[in-house]
N, C-alpha and C. Protein backbone atom coordinates (compact mmCIF):
# COMPACT_ATOMS: atom_id res chain seq x y z
N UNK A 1 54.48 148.64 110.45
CA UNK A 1 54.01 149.41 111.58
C UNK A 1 52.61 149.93 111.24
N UNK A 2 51.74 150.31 112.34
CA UNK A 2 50.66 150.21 111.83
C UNK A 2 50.53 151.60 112.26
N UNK A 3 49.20 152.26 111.27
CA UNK A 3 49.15 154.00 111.17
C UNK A 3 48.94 154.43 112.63
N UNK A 4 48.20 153.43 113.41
CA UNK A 4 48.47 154.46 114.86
C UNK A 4 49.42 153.96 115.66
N UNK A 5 50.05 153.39 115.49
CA UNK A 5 51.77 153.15 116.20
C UNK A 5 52.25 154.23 115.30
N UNK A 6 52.52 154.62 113.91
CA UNK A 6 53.59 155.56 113.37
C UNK A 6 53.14 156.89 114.62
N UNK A 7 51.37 157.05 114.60
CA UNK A 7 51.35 158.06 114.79
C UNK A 7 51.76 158.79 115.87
N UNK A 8 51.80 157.72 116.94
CA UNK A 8 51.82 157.51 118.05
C UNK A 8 53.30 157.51 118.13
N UNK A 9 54.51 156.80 118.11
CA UNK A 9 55.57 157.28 117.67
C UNK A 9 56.08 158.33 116.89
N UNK A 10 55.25 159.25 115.68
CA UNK A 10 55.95 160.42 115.18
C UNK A 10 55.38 161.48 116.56
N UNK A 11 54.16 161.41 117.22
CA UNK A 11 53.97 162.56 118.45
C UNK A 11 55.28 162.17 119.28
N UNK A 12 55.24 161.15 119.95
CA UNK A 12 56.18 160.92 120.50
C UNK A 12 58.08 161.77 120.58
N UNK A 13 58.10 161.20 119.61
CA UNK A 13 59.17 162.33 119.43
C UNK A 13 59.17 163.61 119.00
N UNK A 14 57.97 164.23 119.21
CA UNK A 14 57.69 165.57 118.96
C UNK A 14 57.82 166.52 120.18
N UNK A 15 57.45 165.50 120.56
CA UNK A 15 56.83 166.58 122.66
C UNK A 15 57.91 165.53 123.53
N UNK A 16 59.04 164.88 123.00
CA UNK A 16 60.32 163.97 123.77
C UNK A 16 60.79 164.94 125.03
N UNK A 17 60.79 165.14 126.20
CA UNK A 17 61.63 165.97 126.99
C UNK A 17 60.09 166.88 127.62
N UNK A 18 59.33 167.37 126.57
CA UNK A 18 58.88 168.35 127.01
C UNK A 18 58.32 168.76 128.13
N UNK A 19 57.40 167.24 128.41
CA UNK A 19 56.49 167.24 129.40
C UNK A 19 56.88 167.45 130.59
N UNK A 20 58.26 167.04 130.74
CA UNK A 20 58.39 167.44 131.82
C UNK A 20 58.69 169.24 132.40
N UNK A 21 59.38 169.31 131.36
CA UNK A 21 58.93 171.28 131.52
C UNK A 21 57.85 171.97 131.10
N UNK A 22 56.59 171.47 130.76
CA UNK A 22 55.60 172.50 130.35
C UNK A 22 55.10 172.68 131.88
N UNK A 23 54.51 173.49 132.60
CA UNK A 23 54.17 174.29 133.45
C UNK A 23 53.13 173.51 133.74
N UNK A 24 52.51 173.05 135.02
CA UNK A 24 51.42 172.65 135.80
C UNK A 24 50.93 172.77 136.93
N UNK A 25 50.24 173.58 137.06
CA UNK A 25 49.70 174.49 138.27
C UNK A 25 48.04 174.34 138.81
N UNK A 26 48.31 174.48 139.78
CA UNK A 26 46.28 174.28 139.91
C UNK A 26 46.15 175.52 140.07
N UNK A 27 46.91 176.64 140.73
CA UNK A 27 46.31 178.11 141.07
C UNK A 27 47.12 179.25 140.10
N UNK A 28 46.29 179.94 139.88
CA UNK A 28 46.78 180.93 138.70
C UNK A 28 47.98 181.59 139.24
N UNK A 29 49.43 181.82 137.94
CA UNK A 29 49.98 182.82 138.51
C UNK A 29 50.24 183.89 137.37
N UNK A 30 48.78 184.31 137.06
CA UNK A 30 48.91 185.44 136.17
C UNK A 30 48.44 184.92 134.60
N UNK A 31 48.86 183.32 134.19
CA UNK A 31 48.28 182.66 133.16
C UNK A 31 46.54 182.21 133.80
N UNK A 32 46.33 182.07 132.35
CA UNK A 32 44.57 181.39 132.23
C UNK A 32 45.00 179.84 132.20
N UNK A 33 44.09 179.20 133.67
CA UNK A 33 44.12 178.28 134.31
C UNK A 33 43.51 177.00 133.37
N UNK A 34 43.88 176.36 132.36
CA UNK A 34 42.83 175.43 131.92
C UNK A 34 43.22 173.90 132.04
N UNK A 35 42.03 173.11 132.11
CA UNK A 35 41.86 171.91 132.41
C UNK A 35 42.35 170.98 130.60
N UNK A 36 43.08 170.01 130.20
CA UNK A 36 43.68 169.28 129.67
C UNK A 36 43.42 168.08 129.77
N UNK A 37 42.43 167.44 129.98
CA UNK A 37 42.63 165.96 130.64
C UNK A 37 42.63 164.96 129.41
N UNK A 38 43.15 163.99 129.33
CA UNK A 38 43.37 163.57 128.02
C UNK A 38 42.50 162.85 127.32
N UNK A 39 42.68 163.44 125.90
CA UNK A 39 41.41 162.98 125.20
C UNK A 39 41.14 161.32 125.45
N UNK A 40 39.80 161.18 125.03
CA UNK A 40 38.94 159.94 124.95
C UNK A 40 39.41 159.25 123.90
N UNK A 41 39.70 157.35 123.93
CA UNK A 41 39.91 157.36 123.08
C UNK A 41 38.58 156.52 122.67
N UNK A 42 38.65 156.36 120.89
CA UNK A 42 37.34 156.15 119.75
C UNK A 42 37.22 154.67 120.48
N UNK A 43 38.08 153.70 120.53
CA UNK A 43 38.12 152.50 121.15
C UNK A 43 39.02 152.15 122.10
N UNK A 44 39.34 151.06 122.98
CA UNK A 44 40.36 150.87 123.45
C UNK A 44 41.89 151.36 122.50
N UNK A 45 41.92 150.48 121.22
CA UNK A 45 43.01 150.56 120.68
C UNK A 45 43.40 151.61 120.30
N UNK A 46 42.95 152.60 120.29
CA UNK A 46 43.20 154.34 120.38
C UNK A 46 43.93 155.22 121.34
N UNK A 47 44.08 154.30 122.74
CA UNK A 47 44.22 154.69 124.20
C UNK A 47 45.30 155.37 124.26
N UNK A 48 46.18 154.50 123.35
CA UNK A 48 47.65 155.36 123.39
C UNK A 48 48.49 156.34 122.21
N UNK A 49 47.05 156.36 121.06
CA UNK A 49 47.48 157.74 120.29
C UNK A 49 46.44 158.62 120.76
N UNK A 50 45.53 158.48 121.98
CA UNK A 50 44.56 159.31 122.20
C UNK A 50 45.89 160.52 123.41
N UNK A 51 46.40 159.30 124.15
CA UNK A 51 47.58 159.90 125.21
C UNK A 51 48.86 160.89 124.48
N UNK A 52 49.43 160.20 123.46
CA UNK A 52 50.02 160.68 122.63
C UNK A 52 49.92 162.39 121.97
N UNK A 53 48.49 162.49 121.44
CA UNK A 53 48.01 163.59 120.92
C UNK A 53 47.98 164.35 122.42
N UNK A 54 47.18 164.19 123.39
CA UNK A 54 47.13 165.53 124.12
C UNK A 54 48.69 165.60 124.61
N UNK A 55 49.36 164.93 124.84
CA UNK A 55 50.55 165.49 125.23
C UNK A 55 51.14 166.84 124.12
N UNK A 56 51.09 166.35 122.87
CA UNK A 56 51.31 167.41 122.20
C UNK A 56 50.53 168.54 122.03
N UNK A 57 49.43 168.49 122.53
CA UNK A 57 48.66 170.01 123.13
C UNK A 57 48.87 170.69 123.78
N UNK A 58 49.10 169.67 125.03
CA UNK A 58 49.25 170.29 126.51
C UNK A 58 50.98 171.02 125.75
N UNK A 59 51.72 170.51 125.40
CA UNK A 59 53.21 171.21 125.24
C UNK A 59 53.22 171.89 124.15
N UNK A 60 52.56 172.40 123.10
CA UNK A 60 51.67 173.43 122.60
C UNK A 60 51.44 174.36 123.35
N UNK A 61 50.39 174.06 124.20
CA UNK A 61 49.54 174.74 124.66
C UNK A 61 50.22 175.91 125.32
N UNK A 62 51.54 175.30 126.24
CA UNK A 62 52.30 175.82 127.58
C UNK A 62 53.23 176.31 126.55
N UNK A 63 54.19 176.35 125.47
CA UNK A 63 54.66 177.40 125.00
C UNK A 63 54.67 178.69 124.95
N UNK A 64 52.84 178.96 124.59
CA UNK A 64 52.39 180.26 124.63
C UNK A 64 52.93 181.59 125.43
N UNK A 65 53.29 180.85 126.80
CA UNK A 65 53.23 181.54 128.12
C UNK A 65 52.12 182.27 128.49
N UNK A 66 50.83 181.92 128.34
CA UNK A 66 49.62 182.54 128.64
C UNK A 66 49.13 182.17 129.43
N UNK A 67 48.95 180.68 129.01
CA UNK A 67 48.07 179.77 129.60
C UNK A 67 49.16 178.69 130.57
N UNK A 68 48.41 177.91 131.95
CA UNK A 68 49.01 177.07 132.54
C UNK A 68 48.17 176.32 132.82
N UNK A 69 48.58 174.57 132.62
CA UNK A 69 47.74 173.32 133.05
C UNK A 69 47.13 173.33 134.42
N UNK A 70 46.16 172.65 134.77
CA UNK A 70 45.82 172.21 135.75
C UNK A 70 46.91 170.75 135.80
N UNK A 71 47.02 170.64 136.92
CA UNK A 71 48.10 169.11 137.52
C UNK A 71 47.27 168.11 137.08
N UNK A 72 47.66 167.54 136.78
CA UNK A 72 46.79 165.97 136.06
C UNK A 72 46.24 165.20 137.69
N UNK A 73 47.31 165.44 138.58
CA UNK A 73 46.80 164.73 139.58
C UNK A 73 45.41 165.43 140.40
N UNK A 74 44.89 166.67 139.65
CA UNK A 74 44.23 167.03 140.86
C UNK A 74 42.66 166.43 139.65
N UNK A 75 43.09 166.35 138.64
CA UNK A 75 42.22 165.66 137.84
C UNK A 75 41.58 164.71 137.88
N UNK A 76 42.11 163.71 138.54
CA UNK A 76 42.37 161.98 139.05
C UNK A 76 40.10 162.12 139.33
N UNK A 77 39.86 161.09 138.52
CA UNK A 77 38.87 160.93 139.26
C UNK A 77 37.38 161.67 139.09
N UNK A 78 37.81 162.80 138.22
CA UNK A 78 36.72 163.62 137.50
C UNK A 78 36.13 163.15 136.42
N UNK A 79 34.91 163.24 136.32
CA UNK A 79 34.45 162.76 134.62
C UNK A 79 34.79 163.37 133.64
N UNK A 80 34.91 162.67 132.78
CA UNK A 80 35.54 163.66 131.33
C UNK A 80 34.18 162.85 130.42
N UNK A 81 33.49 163.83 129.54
CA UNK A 81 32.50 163.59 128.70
C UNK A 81 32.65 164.42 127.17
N UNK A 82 32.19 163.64 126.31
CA UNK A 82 32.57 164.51 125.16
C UNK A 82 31.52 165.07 124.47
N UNK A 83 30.43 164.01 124.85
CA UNK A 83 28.97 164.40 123.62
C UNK A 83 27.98 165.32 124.58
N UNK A 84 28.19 165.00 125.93
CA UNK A 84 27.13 166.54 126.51
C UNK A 84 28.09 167.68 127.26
N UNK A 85 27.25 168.13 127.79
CA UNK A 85 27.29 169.36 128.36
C UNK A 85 28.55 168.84 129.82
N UNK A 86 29.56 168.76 130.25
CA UNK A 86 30.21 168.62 131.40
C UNK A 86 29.29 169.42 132.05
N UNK A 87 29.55 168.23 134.14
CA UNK A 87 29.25 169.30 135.11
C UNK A 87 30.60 170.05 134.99
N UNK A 88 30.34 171.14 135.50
CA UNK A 88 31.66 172.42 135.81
C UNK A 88 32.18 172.49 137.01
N UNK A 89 31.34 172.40 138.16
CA UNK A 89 30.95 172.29 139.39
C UNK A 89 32.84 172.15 139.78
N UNK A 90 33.05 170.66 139.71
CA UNK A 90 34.45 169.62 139.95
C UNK A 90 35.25 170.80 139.20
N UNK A 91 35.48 171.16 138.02
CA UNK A 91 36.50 171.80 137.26
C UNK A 91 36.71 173.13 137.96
N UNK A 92 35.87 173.90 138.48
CA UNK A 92 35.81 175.17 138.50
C UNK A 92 36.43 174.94 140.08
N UNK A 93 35.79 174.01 141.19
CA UNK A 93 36.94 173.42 142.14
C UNK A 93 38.61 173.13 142.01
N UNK A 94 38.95 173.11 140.97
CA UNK A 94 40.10 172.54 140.84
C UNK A 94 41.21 173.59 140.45
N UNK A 95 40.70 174.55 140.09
CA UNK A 95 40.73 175.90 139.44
C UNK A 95 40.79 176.66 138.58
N UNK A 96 40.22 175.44 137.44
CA UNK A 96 39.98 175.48 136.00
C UNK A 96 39.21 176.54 135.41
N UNK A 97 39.49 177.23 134.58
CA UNK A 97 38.99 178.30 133.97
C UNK A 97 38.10 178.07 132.83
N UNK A 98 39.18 177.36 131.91
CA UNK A 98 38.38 176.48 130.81
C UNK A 98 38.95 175.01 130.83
N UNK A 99 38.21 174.25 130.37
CA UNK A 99 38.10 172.86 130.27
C UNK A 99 38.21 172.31 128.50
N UNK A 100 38.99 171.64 128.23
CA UNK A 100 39.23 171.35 126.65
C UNK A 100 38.72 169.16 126.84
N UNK A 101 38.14 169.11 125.96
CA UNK A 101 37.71 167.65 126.30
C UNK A 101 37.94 167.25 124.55
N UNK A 102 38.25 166.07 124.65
CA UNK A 102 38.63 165.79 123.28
C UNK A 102 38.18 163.89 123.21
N UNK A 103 38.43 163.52 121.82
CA UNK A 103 37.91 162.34 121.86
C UNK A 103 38.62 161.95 120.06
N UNK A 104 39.90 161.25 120.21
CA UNK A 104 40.50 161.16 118.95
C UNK A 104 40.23 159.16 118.74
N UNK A 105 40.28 158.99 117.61
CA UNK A 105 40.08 157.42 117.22
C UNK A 105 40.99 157.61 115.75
N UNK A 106 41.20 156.46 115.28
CA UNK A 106 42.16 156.01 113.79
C UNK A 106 40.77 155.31 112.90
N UNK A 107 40.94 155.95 111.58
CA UNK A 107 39.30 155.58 110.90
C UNK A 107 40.31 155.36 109.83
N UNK A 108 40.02 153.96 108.50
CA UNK A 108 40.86 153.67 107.13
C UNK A 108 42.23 154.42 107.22
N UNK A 109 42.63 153.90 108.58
CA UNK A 109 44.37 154.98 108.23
C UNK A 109 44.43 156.29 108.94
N UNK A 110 43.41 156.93 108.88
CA UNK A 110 43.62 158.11 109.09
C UNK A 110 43.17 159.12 110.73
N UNK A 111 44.02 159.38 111.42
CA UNK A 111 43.52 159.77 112.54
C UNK A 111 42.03 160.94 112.37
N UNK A 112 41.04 160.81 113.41
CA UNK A 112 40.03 161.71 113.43
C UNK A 112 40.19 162.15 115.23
N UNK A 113 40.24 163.42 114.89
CA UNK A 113 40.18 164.03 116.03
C UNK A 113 39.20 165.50 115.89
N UNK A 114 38.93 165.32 117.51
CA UNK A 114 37.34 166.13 117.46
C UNK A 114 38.06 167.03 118.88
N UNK A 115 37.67 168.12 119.59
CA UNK A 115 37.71 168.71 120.71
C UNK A 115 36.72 169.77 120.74
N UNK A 116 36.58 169.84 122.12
CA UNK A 116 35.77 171.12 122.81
C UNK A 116 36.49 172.22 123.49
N UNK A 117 35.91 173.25 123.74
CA UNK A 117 36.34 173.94 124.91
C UNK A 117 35.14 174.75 125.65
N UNK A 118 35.38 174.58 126.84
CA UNK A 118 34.10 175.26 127.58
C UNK A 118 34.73 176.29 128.71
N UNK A 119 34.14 177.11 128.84
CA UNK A 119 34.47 178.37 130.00
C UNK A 119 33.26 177.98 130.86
N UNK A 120 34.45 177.13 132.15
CA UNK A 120 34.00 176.66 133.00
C UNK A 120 32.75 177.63 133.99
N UNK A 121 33.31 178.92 133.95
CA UNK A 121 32.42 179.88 134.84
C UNK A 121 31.43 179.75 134.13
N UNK A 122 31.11 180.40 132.84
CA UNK A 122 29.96 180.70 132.16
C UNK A 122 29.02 179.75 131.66
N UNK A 123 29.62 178.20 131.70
CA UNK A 123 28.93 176.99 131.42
C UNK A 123 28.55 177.10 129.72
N UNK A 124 29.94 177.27 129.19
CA UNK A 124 29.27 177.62 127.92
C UNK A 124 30.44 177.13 126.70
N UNK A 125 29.94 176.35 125.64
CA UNK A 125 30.73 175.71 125.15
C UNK A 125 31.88 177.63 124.29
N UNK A 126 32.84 176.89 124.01
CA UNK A 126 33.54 178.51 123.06
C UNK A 126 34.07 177.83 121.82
N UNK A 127 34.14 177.06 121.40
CA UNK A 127 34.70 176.09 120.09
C UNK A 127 34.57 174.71 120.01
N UNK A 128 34.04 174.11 118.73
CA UNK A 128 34.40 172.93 118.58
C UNK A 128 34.74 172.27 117.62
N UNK A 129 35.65 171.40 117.22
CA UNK A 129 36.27 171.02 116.00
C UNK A 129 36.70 169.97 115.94
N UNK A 130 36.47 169.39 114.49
CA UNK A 130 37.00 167.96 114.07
C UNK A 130 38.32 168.19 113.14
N UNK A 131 39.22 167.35 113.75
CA UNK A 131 40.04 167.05 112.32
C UNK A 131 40.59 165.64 111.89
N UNK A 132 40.93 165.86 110.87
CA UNK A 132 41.80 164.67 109.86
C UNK A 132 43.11 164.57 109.57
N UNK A 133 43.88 163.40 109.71
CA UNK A 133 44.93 163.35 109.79
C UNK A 133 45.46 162.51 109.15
N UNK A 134 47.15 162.34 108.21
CA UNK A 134 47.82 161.21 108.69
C UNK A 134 48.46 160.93 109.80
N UNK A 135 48.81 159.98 109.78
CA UNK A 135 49.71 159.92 110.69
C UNK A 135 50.97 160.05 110.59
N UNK A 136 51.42 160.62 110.10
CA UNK A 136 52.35 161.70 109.97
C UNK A 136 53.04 162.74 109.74
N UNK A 137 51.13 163.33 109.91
CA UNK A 137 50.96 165.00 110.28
C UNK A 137 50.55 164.56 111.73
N UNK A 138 50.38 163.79 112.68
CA UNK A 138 50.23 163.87 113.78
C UNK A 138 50.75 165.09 114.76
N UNK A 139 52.13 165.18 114.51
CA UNK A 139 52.42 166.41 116.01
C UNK A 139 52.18 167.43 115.16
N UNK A 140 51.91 168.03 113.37
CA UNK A 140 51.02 169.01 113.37
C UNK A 140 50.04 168.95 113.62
N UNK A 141 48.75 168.26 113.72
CA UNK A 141 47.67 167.91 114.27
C UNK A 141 47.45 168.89 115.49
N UNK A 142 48.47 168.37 116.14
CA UNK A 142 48.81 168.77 117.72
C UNK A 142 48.90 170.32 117.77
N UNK A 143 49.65 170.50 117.56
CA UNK A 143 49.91 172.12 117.25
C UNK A 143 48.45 173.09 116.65
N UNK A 144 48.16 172.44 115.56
CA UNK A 144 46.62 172.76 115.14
C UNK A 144 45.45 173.24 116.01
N UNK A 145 45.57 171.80 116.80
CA UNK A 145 44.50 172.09 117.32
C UNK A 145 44.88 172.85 118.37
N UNK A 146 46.12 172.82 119.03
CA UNK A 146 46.27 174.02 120.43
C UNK A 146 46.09 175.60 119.80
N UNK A 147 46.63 175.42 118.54
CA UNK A 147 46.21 176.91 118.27
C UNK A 147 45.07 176.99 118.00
N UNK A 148 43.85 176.50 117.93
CA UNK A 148 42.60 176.72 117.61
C UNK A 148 41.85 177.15 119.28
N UNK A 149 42.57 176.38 119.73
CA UNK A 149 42.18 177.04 121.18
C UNK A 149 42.56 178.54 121.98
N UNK A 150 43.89 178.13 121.60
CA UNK A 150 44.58 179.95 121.73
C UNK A 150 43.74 180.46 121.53
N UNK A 151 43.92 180.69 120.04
CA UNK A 151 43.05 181.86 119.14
C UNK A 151 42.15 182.17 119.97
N UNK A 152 40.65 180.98 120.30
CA UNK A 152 39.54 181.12 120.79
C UNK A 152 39.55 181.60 122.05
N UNK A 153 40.55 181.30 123.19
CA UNK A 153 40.93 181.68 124.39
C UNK A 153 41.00 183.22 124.29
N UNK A 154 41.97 183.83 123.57
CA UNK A 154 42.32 185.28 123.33
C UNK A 154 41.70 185.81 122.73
N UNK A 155 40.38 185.21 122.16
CA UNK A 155 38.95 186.11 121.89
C UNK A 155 39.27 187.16 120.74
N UNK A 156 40.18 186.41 119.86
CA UNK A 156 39.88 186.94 118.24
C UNK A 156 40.64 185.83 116.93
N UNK A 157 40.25 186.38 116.13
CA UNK A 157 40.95 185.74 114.85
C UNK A 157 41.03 186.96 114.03
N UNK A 158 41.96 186.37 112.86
CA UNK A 158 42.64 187.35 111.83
C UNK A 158 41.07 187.83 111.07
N UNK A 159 41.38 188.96 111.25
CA UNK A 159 39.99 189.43 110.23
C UNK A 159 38.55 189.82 110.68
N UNK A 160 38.18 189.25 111.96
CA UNK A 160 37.06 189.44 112.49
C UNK A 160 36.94 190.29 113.79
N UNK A 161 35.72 190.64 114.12
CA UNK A 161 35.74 190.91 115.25
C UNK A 161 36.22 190.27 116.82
N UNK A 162 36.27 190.63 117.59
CA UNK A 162 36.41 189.65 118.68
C UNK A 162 35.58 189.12 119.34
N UNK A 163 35.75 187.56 119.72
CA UNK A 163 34.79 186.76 120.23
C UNK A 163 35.15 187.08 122.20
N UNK A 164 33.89 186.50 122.51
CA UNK A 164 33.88 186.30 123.68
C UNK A 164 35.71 185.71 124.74
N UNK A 165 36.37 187.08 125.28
CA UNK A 165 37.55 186.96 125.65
C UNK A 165 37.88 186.04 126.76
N UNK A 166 38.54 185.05 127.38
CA UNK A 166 38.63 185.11 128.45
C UNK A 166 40.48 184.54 128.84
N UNK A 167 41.29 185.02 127.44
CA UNK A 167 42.79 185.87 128.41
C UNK A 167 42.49 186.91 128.39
């Protein structure tokens, strides 16, 4: 089996069931509204541990009870970009608060995954990060990186002051 089929199969059965109960809403009901659309993948042959990984974000993500998805369907059709600046314009229509854009590929074995997050109002990036993986730390991967967003969402970390809030 090859490292992005394991990986792609160990997410898989990580987030099994979930998707269909994590929460997806276009209008706020009391959670911070953010956009999920699934990462980019490095090449074609990435397409389906690129799908793989955000699922385990997005069901990450919706654990919290803070935060709630935008509907994938109202997504349909928007650009997703990783190396500039997104328009906001479309997102902030949709009723996206923040926008997370990601772009994962498989390099000698090892998954590389990168993401953003931008606060759609303010047009302003709030985190960005690469990581490294096997593939079978994949659905920790997942988890990783949703908490790197939390954190940044809820505008602190252990030890520091607080960053720019927007739960």
């Amino acid at each position: 089996m090859s490292a992005a089929a394991l990986a792609v199969f160990t997410l898989a059965r990580a987030v099994a069931g979930a998707a269909s109960a994590a929460p997806r809403i276009g209008a706020t009901d009391g959670r911070l509204v953010i956009a999920l659309p699934d990462f980019l993948p490095g090449d074609p042959d990435d397409a389906t541990l690129a799908r793989a990984l955000t699922q385990g974000v997005a069901q990450a993500l919706t654990q919290n009870g803070r935060l709630a998805l935008v509907d994938s369907t109202l997504m349909s059709g928007l650009t997703i970009v990783v190396d500039t600046v997104p328009d906001f314009t479309p997102w902030r229509a949709i009723g996206a608060r923040a926008l997370v854009t990601g772009l994962v590929s498989m390099q000698a074995g090892r998954i590389r995954a990168g993401f953003r997050v931008w606060d759609t109002a303010a047009g302003l990036q709030l985190i960005g990060q690469m990581y490294r993986a096997t593939p079978e730390q994949a659905p920790e991967l997942a988890r990783v990186i949703a908490a790197a967003i939390v954190e940044r969402l809820a505008g602190k970390r252990e030890g520091t002051a607080p960053l720019r809030k927007l739960l």
